[in-house]
Each structure stands twice: as C-alpha cells, then as structure tokens.
PDB file of N, CA and C in Angstrom:
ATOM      1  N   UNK A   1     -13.541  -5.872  10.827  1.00  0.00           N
ATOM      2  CA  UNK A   1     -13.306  -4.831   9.837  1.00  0.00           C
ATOM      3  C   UNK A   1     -14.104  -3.604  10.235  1.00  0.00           C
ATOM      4  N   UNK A   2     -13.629  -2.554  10.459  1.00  0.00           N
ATOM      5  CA  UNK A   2     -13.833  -1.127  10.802  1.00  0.00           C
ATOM      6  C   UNK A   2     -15.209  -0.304   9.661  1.00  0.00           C
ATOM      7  N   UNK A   3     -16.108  -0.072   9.627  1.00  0.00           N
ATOM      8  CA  UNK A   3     -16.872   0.492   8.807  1.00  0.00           C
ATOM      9  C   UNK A   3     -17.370   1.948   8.978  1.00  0.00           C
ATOM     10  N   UNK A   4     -16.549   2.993   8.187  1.00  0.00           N
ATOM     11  CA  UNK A   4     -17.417   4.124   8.090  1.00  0.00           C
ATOM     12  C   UNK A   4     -19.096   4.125   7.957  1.00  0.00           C
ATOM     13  N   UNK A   5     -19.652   3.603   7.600  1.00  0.00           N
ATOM     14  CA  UNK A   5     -20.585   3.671   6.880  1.00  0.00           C
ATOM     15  C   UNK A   5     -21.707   2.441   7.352  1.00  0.00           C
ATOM     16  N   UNK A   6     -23.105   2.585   7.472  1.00  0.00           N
ATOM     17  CA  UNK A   6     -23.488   0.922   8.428  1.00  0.00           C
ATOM     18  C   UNK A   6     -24.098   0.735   6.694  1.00  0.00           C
ATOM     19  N   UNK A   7     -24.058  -0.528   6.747  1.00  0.00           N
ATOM     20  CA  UNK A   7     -24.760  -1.227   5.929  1.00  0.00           C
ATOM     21  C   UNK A   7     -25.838  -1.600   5.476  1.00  0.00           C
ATOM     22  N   UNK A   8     -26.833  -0.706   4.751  1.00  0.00           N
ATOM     23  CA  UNK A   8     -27.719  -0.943   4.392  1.00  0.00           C
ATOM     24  C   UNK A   8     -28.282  -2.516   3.562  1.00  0.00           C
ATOM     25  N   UNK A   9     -27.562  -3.269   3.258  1.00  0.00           N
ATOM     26  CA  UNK A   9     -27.826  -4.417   2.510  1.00  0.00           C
ATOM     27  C   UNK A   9     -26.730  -5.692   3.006  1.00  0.00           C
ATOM     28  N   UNK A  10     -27.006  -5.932   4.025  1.00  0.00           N
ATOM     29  CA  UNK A  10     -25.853  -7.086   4.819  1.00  0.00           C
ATOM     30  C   UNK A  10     -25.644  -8.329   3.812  1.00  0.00           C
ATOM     31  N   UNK A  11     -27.028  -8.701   3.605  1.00  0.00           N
ATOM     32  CA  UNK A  11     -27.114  -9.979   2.655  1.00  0.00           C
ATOM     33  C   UNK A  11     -26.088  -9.920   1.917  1.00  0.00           C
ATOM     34  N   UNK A  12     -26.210  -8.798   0.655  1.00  0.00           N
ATOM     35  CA  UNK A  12     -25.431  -8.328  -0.447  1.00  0.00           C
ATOM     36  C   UNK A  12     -24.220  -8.366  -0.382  1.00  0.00           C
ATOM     37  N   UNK A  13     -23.600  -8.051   0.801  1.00  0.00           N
ATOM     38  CA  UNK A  13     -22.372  -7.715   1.574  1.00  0.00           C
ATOM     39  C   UNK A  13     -21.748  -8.800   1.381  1.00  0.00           C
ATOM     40  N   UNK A  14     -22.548  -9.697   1.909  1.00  0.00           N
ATOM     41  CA  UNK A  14     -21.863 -11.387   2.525  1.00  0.00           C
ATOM     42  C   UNK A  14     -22.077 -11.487   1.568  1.00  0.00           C
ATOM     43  N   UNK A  15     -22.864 -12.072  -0.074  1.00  0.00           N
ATOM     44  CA  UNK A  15     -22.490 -12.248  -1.368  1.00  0.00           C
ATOM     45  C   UNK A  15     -21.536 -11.987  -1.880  1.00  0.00           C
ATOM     46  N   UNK A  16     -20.652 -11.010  -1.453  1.00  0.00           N
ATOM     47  CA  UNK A  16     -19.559 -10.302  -2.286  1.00  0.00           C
ATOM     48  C   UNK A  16     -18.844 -10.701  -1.844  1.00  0.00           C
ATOM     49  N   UNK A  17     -18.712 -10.993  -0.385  1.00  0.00           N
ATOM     50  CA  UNK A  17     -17.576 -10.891   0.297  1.00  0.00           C
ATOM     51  C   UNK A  17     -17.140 -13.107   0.241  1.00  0.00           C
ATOM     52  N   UNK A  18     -18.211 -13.638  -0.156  1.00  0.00           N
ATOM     53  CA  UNK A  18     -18.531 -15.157  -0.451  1.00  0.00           C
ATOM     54  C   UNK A  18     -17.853 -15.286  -1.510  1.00  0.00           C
ATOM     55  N   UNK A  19     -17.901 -14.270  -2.606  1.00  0.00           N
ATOM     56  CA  UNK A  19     -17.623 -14.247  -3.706  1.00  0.00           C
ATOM     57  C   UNK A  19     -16.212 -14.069  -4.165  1.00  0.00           C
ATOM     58  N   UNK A  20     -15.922 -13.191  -3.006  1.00  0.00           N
ATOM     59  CA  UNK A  20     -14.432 -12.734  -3.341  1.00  0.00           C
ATOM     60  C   UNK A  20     -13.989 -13.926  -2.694  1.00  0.00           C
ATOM     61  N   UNK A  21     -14.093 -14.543  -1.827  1.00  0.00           N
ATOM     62  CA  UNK A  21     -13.123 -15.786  -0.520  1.00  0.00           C
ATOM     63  C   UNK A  21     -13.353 -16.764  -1.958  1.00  0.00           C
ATOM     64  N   UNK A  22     -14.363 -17.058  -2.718  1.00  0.00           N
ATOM     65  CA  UNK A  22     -14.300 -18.349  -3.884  1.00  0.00           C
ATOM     66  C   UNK A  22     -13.635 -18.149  -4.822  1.00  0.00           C
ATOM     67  N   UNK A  23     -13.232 -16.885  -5.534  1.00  0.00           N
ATOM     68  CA  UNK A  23     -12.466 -16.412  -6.450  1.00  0.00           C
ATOM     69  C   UNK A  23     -10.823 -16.860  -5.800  1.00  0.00           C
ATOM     70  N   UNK A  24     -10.698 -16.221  -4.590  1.00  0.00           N
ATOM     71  CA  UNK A  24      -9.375 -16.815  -4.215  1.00  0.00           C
ATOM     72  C   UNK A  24      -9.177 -17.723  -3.514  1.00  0.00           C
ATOM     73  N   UNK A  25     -10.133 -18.712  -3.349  1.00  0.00           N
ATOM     74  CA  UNK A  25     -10.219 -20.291  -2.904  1.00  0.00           C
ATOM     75  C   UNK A  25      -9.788 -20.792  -4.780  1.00  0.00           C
ATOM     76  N   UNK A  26     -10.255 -20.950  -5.624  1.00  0.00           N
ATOM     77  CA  UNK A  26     -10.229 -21.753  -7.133  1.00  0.00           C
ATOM     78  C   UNK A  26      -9.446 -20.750  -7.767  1.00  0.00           C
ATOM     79  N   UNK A  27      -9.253 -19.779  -7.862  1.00  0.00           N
ATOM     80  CA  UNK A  27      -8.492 -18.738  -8.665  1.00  0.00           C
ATOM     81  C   UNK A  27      -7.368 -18.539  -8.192  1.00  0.00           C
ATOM     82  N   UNK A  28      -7.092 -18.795  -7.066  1.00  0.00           N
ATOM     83  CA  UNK A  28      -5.927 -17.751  -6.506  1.00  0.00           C
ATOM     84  C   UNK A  28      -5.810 -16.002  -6.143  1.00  0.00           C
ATOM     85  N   UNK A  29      -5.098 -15.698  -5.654  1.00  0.00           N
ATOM     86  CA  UNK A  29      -4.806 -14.275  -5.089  1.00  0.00           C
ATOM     87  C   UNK A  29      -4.612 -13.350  -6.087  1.00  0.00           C
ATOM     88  N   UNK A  30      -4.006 -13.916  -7.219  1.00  0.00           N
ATOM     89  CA  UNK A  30      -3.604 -12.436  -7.703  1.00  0.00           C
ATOM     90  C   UNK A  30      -4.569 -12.258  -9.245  1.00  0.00           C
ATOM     91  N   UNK A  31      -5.671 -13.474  -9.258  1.00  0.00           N
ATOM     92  CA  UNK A  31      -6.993 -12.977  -9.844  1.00  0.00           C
ATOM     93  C   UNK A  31      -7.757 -12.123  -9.053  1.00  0.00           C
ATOM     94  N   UNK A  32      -7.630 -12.635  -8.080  1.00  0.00           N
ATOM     95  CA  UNK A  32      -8.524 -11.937  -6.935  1.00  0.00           C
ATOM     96  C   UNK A  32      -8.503 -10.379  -6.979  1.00  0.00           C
ATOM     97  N   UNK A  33      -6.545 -10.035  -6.873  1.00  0.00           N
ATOM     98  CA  UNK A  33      -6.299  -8.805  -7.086  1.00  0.00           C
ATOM     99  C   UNK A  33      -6.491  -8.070  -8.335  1.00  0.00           C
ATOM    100  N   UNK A  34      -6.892  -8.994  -9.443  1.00  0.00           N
ATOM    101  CA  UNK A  34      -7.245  -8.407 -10.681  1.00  0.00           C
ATOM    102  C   UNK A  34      -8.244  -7.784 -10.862  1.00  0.00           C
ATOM    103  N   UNK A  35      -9.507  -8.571 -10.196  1.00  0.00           N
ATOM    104  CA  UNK A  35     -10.812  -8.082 -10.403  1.00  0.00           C
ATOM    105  C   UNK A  35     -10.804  -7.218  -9.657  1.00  0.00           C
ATOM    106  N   UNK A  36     -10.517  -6.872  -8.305  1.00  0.00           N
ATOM    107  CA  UNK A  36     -10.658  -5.809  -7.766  1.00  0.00           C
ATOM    108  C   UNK A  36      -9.913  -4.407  -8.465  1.00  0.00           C
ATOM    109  N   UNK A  37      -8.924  -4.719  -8.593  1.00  0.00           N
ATOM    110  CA  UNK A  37      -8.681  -3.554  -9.433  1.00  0.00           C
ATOM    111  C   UNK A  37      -9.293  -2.726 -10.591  1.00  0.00           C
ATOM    112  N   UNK A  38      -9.988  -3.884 -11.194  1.00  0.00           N
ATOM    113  CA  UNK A  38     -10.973  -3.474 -12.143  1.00  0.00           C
ATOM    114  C   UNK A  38     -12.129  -3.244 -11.915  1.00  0.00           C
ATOM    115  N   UNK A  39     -12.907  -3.487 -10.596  1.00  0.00           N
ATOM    116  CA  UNK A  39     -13.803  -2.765  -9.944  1.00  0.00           C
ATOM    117  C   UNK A  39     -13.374  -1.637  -9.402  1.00  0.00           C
ATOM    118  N   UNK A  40     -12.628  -1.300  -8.597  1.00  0.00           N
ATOM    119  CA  UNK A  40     -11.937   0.222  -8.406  1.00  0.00           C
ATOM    120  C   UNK A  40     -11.716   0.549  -9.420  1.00  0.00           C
ATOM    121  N   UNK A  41     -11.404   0.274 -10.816  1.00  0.00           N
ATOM    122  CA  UNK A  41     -11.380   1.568 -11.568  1.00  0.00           C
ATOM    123  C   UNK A  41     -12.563   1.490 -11.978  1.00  0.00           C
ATOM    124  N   UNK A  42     -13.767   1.067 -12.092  1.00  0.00           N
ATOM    125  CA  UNK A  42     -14.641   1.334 -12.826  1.00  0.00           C
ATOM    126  C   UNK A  42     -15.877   2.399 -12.144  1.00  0.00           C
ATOM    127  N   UNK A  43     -15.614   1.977 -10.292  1.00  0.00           N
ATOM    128  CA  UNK A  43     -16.219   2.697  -9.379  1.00  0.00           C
ATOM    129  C   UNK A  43     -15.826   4.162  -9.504  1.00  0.00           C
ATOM    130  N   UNK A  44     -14.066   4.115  -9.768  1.00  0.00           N
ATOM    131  CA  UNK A  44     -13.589   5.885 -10.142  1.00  0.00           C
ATOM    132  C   UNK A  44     -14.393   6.305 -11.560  1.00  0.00           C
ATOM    133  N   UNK A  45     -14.201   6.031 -12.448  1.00  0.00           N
ATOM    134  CA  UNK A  45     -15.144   5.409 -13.641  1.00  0.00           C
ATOM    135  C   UNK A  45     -15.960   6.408 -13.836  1.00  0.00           C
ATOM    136  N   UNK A  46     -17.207   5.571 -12.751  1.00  0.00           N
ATOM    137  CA  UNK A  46     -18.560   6.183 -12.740  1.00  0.00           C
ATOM    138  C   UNK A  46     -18.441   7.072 -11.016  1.00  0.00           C
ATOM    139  N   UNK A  47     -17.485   7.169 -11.259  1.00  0.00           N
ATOM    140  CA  UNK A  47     -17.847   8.463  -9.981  1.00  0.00           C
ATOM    141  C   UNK A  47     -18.103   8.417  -8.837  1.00  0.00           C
ATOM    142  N   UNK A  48     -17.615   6.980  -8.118  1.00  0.00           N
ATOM    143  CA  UNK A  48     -18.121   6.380  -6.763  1.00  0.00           C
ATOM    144  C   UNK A  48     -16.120   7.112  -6.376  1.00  0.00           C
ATOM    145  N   UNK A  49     -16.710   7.672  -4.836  1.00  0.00           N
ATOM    146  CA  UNK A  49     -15.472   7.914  -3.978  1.00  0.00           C
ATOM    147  C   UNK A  49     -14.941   6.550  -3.460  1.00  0.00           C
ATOM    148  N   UNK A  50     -14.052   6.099  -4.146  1.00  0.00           N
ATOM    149  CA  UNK A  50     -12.849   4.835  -3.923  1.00  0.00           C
ATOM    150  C   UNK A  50     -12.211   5.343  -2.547  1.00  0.00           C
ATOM    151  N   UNK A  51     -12.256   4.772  -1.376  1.00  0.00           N
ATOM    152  CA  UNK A  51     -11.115   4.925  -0.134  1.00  0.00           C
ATOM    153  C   UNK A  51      -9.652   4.416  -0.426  1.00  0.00           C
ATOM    154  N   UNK A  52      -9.059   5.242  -0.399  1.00  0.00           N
ATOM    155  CA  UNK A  52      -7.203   4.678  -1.093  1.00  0.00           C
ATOM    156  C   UNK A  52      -6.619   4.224  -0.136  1.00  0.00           C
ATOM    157  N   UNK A  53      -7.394   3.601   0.767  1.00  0.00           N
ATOM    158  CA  UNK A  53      -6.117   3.004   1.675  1.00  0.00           C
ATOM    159  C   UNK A  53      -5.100   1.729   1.476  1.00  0.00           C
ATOM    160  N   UNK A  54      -5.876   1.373   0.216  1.00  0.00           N
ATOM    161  CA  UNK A  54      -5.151  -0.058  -0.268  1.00  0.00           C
ATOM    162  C   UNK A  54      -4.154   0.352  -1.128  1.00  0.00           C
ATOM    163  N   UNK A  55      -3.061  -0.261  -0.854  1.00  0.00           N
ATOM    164  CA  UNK A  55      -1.437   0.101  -1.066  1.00  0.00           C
ATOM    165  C   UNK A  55      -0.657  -0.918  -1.523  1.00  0.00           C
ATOM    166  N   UNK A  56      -0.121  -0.245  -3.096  1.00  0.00           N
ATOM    167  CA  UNK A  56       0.752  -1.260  -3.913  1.00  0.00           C
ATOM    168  C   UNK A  56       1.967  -1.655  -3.188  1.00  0.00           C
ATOM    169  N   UNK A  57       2.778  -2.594  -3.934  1.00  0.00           N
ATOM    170  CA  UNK A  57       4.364  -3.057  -3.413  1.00  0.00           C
ATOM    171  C   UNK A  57       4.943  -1.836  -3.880  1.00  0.00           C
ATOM    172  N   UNK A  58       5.756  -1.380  -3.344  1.00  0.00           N
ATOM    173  CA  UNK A  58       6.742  -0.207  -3.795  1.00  0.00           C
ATOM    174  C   UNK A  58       8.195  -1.135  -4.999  1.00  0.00           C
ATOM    175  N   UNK A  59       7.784  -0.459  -5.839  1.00  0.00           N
ATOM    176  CA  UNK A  59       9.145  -0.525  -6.760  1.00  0.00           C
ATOM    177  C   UNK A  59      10.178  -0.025  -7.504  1.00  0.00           C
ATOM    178  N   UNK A  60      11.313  -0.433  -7.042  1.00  0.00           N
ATOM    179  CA  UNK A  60      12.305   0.751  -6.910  1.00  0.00           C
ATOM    180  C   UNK A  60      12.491   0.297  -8.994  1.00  0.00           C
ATOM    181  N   UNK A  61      12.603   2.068  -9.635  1.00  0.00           N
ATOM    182  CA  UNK A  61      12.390   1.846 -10.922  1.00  0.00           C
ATOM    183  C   UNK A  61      14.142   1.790 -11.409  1.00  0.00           C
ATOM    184  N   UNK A  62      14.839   2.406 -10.204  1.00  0.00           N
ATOM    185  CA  UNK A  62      16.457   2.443 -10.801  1.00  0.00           C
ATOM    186  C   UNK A  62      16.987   0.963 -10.278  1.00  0.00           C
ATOM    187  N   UNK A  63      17.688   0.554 -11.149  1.00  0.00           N
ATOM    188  CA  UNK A  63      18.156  -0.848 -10.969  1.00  0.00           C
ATOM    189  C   UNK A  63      19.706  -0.643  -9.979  1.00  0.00           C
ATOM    190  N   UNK A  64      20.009  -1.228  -9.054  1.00  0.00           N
ATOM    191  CA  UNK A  64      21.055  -0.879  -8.336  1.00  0.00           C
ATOM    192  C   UNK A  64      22.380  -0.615  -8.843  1.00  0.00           C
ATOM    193  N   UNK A  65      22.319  -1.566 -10.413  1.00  0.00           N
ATOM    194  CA  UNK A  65      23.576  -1.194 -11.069  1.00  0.00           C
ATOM    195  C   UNK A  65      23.350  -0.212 -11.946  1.00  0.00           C
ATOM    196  N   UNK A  66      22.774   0.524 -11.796  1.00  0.00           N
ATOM    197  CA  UNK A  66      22.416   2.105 -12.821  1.00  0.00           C
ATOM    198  C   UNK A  66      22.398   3.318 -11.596  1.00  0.00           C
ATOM    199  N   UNK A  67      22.326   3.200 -10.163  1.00  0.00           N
ATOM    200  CA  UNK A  67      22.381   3.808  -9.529  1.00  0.00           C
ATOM    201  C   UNK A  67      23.504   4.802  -9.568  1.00  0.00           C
ATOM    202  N   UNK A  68      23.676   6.090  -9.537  1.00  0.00           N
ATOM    203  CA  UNK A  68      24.672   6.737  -9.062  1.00  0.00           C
ATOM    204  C   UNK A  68      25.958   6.635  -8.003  1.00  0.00           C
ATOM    205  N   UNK A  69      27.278   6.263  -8.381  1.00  0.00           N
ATOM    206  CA  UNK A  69      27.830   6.340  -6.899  1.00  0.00           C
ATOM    207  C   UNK A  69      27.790   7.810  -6.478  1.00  0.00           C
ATOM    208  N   UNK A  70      27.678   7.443  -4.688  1.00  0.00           N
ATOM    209  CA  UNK A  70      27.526   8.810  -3.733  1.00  0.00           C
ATOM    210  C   UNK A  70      28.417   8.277  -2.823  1.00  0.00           C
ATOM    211  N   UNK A  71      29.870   9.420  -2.861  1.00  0.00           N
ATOM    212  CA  UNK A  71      30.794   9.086  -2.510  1.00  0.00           C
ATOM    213  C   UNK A  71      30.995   9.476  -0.858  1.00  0.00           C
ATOM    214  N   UNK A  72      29.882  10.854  -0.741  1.00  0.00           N
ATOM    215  CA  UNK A  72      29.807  10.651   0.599  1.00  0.00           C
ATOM    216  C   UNK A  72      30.778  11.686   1.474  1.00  0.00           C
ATOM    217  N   UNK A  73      30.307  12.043   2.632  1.00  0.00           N
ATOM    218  CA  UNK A  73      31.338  12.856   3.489  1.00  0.00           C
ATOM    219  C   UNK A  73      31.532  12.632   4.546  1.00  0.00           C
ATOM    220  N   UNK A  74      32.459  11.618   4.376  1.00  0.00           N
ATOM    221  CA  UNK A  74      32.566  11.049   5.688  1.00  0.00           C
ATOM    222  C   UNK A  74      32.806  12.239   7.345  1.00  0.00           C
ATOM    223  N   UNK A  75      32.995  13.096   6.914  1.00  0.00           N
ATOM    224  CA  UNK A  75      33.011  14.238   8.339  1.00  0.00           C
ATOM    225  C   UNK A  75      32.144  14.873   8.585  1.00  0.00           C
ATOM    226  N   UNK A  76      30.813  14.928   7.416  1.00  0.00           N
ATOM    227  CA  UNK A  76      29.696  15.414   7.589  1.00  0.00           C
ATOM    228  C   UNK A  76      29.045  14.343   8.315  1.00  0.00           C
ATOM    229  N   UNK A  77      29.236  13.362   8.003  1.00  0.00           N
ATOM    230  CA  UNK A  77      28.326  11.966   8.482  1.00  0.00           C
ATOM    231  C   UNK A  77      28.936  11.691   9.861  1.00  0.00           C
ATOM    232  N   UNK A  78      30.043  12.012  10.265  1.00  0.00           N
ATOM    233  CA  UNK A  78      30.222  12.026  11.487  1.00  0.00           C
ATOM    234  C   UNK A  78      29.387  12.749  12.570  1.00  0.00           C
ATOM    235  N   UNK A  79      29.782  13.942  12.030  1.00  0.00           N
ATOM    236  CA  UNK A  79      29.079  15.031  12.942  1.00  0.00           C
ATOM    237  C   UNK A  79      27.792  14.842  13.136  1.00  0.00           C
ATOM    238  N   UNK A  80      26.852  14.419  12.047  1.00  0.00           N
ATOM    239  CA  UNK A  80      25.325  14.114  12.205  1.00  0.00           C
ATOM    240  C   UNK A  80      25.346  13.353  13.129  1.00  0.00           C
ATOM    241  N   UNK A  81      26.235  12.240  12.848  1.00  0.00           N
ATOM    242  CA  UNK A  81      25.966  11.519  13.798  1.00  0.00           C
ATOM    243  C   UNK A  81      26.010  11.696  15.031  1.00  0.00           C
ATOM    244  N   UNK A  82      26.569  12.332  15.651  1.00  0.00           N
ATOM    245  CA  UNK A  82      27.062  12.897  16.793  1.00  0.00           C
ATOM    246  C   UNK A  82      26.465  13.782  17.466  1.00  0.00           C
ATOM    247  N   UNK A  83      25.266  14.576  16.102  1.00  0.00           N
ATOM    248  CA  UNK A  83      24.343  15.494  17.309  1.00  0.00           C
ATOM    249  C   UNK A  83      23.318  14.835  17.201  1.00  0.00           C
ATOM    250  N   UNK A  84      23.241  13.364  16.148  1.00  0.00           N
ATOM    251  CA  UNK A  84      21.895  12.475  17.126  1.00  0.00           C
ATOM    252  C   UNK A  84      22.307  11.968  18.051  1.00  0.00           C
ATOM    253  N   UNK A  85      23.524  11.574  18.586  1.00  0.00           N
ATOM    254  CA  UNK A  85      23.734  11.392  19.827  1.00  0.00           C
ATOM    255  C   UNK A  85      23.245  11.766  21.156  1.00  0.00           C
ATOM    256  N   UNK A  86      24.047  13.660  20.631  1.00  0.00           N
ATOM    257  CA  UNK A  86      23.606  14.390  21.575  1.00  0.00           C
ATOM    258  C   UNK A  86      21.908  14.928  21.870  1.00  0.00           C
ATOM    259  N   UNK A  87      21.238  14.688  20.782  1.00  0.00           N
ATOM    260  CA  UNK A  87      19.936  15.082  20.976  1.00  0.00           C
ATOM    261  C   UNK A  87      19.186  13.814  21.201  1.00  0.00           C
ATOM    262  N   UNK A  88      19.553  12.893  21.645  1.00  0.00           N
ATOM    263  CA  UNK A  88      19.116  11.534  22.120  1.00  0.00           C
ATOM    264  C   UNK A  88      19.398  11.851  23.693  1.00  0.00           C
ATOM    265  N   UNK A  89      20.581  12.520  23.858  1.00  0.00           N
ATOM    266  CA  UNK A  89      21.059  12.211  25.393  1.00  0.00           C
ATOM    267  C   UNK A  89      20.518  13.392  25.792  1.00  0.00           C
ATOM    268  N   UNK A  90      20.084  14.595  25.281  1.00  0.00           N
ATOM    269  CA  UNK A  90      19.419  15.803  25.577  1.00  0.00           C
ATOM    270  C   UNK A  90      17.912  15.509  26.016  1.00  0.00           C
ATOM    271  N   UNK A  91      16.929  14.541  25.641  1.00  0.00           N
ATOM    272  CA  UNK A  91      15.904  14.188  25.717  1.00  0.00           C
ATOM    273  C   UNK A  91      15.627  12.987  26.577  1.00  0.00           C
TER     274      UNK A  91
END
C-alpha cells in the first residue's frame, strides 16, 4: 500500500488495520463498509482532509423501462462511423 505520508505511530496502524481484518473476519464486508463510512464522515465532521479515492458502485437511477426511446440516425451513425475508420487508418 502506497503512503503519502510516513507513519508516525506503526503500532497504532497495525491495531486498526487488525481491527478492521476482525470486523470482516466475524462481521462480514459490508459491516466493515459501514463503519468506515462512518469514520469518513466523522473525520469530514471534524475537519480531517478525507482522500476520495474510494469509489461507490455506480447506479443507474432510470430504470431501463422508464428510459426514453432514441430512435436514432442511422446515416449519422454511419458516417461517424466511418471517419473512425478513417482516423484509425490515418494514424
């Protein structure tokens, strides 16, 4: 694991990190993902800079049968297609 930052308190580190592997050893994963979430918000909270690199499931909110039909152009969609062709074979 990559660290901005060196670690002033290793011990502490490995406590947490002991802590989190036992939570989702007897708890399961998506306690696991509970508490953390509720430590990230509490770190935003009190004002600790949270790194956002951790990334939800994407969910699509329109249901496929509420979707719009898009009927489409089929001669526009040709042609696109056709100058990715050509700008594939240009390169």
């Amino acid at each position: 694991m990559l660290q901005s930052h060196s670690d002033i308190d290793p011990i502490e580190t490995q406590e947490w990190l002991d802590a989190l592997a036992s939570v989702i050893k007897n708890e399961g994963p998506e306690r696991a993902r509970f508490i953390l979430s509720q430590l990230g918000e509490q770190a935003r909270l009190k004002g600790a800079q949270v790194d956002n690199r951790l990334t939800t499931p994407y969910v699509n909110t329109i249901a496929p049968k509420d979707e719009q039909h898009m009927p489409g152009d089929l001669f526009m969609e040709r042609r696109i297609r056709s100058l990715i062709r050509w700008n594939a074979m240009a390169m």
